[in-house]
Protein backbone atom coordinates (compact mmCIF):
# COMPACT_ATOMS: atom_id res chain seq x y z
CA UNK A 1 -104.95 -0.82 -69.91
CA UNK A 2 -105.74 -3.37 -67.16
CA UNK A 3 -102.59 -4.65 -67.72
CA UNK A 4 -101.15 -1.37 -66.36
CA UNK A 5 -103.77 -1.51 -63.55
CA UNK A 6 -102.93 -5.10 -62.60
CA UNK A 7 -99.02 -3.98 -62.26
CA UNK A 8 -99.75 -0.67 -60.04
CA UNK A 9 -101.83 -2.39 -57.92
CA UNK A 10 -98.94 -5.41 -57.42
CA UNK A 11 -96.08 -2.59 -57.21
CA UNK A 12 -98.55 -0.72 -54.41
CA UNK A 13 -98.75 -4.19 -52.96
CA UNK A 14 -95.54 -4.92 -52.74
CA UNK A 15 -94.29 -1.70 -51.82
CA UNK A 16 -96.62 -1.83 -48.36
CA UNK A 17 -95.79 -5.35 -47.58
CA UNK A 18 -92.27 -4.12 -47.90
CA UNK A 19 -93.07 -1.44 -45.17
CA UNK A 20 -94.52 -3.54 -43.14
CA UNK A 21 -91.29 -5.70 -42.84
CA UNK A 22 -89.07 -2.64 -42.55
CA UNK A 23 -91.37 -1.16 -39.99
CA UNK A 24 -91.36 -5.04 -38.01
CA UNK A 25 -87.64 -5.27 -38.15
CA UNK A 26 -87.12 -1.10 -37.33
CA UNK A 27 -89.19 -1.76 -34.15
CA UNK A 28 -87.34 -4.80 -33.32
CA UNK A 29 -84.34 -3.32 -32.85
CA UNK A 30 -85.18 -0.29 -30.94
CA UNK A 31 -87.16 -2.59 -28.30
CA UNK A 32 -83.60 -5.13 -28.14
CA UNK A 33 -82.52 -1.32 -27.72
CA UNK A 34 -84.35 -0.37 -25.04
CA UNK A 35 -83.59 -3.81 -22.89
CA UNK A 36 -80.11 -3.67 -23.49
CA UNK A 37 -80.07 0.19 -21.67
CA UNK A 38 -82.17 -1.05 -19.44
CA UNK A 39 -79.86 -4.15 -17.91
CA UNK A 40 -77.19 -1.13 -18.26
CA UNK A 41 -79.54 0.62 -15.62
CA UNK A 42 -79.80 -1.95 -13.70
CA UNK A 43 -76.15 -3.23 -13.94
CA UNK A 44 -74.40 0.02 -12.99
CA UNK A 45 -73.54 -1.09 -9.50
CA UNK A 46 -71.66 -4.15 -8.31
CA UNK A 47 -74.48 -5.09 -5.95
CA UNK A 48 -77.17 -5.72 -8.07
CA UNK A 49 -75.03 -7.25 -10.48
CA UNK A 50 -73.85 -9.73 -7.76
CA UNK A 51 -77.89 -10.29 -6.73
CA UNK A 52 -78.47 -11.16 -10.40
CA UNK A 53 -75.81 -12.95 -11.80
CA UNK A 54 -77.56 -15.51 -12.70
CA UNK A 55 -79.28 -13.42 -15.16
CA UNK A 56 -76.59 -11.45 -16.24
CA UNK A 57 -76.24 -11.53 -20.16
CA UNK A 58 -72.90 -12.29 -21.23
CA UNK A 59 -71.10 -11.45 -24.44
CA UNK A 60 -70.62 -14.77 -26.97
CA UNK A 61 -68.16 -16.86 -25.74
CA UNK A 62 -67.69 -15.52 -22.15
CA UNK A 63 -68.64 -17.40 -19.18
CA UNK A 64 -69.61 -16.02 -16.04
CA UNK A 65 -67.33 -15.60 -13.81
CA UNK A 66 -64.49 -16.48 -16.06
CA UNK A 67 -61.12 -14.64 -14.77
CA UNK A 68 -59.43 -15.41 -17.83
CA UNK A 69 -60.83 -13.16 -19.51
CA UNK A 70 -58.99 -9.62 -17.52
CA UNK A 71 -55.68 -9.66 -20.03
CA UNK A 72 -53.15 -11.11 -17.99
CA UNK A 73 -54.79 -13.65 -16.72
CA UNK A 74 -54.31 -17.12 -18.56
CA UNK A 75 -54.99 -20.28 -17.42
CA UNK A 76 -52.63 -21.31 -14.83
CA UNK A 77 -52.67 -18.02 -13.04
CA UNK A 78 -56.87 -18.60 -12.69
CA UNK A 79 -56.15 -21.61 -11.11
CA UNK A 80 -53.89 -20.07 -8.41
CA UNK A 81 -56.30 -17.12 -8.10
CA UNK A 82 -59.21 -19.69 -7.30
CA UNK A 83 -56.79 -21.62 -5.12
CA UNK A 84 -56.72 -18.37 -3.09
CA UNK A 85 -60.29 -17.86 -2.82
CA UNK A 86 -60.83 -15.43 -5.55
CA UNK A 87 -63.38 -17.40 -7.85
CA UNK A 88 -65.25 -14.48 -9.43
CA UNK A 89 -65.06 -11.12 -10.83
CA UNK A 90 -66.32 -9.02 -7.73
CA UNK A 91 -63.62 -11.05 -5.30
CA UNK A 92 -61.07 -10.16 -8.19
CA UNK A 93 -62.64 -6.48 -8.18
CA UNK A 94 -62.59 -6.29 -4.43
CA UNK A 95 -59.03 -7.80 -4.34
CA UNK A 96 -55.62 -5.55 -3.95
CA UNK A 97 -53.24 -6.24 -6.29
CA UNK A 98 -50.35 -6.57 -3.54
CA UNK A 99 -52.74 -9.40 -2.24
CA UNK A 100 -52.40 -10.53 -5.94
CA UNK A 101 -48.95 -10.78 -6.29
CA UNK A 102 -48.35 -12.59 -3.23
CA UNK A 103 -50.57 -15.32 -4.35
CA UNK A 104 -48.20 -15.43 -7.30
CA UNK A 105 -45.23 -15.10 -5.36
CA UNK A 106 -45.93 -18.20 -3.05
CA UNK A 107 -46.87 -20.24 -6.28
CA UNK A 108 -42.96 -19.79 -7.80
CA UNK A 109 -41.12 -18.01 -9.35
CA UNK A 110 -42.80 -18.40 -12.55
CA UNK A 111 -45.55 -16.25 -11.70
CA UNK A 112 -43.53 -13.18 -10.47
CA UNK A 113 -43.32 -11.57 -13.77
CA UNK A 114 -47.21 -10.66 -14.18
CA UNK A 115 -48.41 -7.78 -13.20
CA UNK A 116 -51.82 -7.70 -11.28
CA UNK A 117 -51.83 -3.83 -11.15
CA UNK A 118 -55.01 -3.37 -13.47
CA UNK A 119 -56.56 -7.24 -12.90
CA UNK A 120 -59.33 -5.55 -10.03
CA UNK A 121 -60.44 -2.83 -12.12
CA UNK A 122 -60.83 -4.98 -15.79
CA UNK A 123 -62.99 -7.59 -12.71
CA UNK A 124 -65.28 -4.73 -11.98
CA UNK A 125 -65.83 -3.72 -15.42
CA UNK A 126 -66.58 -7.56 -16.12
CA UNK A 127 -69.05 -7.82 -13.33
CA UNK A 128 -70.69 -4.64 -14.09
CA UNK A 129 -71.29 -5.70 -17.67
CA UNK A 130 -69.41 -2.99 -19.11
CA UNK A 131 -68.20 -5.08 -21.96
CA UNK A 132 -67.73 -1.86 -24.44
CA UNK A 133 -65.93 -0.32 -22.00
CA UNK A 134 -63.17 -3.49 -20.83
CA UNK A 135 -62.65 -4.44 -24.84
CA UNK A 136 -61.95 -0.64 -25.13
CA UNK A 137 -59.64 -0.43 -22.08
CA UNK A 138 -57.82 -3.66 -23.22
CA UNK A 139 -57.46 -2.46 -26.80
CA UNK A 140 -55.66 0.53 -24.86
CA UNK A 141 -53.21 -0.88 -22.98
CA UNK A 142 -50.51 -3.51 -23.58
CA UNK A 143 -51.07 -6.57 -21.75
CA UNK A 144 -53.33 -5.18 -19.40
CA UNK A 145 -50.56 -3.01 -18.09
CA UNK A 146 -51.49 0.87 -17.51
């Protein structure tokens, strides 16, 4: 009979420790929750975001301010971007795409085949944080052309 006892008590045991992890880990994640809307909040203008960059969190493997990663953009056309003055996302957001393509233009021939038409809006979703929304976008569309 104590036996019996011995085991309820244990199975009660272990049954509340059990919810008390659950519990710890379900709270957990709705407070990461709760920060990440709130940095949407505050990220869902260009201005702030350009105030706080610093601070801005940034997917795994994506640097700030890294124009490679609007599709169409690879590594040579960054550099003549930067060459031009355009060195983050919010001077590639602010940036018409005619300006674009004469950068290209004057850099040869080479460079006349990419289309810049959609490079300012996939900056502004980068520098507004609206990662969901630019993997979405670039899952869309073919090369980053609308």
């Amino acid at each position: 009979m104590s036996c019996i006892l011995t085991s309820i008590w244990l199975g009660l045991l272990l049954a509340f420790l059990l919810g008390l992890l659950l519990g710890w880990w379900i709270w957990g994640c709705c407070r990461k929750r709760k920060e990440v809307d709130h940095r949407n909040v505050a990220t869902s203008s260009i201005a702030p975001v350009a105030s706080t960059a610093s601070t801005m969190v940034l997917p795994k493997g994506i640097k700030l301010n890294d124009l490679k990663i609007v599709e169409g953009i690879g590594p040579k056309i960054a550099e003549i971007l930067q060459n031009n003055g355009i060195k983050t996302w919010v001077d590639l957001a602010d940036t018409h795409p005619d300006k674009i393509k004469e950068y290209l233009a004057a850099a040869g021939s080479r460079f006349q085949m990419a289309n810049p038409g959609s490079w300012p809006k996939q900056a502004r979703m980068a520098a507004e944080g609206k990662w969901d929304e630019l993997q979405k976008w670039q899952d869309e569309h073919d090369h980053g052309i609308e």
